[in-house]
Protein backbone atom coordinates (compact mmCIF):
# COMPACT_ATOMS: atom_id res chain seq x y z
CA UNK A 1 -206.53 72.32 32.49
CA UNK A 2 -209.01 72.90 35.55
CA UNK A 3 -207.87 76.26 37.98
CA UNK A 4 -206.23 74.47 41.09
CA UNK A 5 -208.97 75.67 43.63
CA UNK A 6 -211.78 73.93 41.53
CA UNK A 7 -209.08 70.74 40.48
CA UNK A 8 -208.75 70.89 44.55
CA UNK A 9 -212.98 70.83 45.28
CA UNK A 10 -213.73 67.74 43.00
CA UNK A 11 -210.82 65.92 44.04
CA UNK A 12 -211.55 66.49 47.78
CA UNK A 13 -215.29 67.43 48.16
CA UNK A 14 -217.61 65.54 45.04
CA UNK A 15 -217.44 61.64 44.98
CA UNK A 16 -219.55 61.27 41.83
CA UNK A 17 -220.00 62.75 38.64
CA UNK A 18 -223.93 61.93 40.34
CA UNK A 19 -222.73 63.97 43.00
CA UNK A 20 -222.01 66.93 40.72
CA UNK A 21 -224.90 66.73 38.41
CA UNK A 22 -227.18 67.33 41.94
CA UNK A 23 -224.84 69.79 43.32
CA UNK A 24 -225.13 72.01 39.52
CA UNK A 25 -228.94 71.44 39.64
CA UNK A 26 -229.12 73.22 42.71
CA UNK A 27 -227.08 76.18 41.87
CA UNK A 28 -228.88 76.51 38.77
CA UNK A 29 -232.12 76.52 40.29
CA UNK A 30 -230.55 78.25 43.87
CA UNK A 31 -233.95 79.50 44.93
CA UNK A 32 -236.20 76.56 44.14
CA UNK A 33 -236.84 73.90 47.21
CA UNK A 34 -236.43 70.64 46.46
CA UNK A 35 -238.32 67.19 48.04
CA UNK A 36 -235.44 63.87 47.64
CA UNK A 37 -238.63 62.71 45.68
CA UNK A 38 -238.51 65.00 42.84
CA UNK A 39 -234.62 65.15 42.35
CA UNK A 40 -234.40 61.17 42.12
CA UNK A 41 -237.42 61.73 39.30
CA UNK A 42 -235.11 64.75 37.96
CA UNK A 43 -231.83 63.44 37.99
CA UNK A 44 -233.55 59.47 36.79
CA UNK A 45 -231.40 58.44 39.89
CA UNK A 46 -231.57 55.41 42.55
CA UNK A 47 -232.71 57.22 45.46
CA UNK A 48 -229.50 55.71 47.51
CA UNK A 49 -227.60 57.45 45.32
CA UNK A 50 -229.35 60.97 45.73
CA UNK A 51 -229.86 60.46 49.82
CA UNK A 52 -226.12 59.82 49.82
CA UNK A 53 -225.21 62.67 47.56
CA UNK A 54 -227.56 65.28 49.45
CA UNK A 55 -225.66 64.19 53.13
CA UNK A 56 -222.20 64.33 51.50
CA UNK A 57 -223.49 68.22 50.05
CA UNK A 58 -225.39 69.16 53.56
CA UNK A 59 -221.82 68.25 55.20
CA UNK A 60 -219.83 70.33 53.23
CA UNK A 61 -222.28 73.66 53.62
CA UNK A 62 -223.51 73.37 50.32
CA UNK A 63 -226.90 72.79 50.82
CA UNK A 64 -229.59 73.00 53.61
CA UNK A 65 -232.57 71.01 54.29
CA UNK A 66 -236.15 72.79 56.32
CA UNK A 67 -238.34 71.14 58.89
CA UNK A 68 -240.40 70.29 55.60
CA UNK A 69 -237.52 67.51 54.34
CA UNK A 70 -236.91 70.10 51.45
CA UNK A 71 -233.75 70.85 50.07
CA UNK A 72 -231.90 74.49 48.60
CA UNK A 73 -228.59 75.57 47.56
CA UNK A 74 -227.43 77.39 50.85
CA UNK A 75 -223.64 77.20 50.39
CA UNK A 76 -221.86 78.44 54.17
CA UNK A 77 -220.17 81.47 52.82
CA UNK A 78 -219.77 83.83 49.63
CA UNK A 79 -216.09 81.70 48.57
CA UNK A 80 -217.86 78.82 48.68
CA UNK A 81 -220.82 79.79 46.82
CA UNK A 82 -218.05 81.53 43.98
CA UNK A 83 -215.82 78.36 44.07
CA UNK A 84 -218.95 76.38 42.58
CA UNK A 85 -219.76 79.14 40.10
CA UNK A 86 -216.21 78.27 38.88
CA UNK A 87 -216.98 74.56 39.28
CA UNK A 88 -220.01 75.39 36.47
CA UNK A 89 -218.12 77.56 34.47
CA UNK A 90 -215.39 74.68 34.42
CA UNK A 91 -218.13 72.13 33.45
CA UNK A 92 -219.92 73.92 30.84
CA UNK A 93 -216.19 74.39 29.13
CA UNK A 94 -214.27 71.62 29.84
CA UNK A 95 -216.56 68.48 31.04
CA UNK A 96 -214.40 65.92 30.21
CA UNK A 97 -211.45 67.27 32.77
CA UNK A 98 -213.88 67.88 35.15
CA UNK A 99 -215.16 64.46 34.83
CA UNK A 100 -211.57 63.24 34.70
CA UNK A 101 -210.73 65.01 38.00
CA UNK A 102 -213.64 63.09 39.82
CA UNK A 103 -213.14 59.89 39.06
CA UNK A 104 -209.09 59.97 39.22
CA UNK A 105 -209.74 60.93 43.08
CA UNK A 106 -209.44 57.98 45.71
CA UNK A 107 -212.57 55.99 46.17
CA UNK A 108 -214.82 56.93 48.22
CA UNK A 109 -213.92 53.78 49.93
CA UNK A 110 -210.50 54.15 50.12
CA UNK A 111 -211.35 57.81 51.78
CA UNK A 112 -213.78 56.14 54.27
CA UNK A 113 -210.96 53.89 55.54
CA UNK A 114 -208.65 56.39 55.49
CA UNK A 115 -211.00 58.66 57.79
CA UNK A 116 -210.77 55.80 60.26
CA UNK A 117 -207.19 56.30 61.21
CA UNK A 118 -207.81 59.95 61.67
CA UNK A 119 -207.42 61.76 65.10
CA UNK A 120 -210.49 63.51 66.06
């Protein structure tokens, strides 16, 4: 069983296990810059599926791109940054729930339609 704050983040905040996989590579590697070029070569993913990953990540403060189109971990605060240490520690232990947890979330779809009818 996943802690409820990281159950909570994958249900609400990663679409794809894709999503994840890029999101982990960056903490690992928190310092290195990356070009969109070299993670679709890194992760062997479409590169619709890594632009679309690295907007949904920039919007939730996870990760910042530079006036050079490069990419780094840059989570918005010190929680946020700790929630997805516990998001890798959850991983490495228990992939299977983790994976579980993403993909028994609402569709992305579903979500985008749902956003529609939201107030602003």
């Amino acid at each position: 069983m996943l802690p409820p704050t990281v159950d909570r983040f994958l249900r609400d905040a990663v679409r794809s296990v894709w999503e994840l996989e890029l999101l982990l590579l960056f903490h690992r590697q928190r310092t290195r810059l990356w070009t969109s070029d070299e993670l679709v070569r890194d992760l062997r993913a479409s590169v619709l599926i890594v632009g679309d990953s690295l907007d949904a990540l920039q919007k939730a403060g996870l990760v910042s791109k530079n006036a050079s189109e490069q990419y780094q971990y840059w989570p918005v605060s010190p929680d946020l940054d700790h929630l997805v240490d516990d998001v890798a520690a959850a991983y490495a232990s228990s992939p299977v729930a983790v994976t579980e947890a993403i993909l028994s979330a609402p569709s992305s779809s579903i979500r985008i339609f749902a956003d529609a009818f939201k107030i602003k």
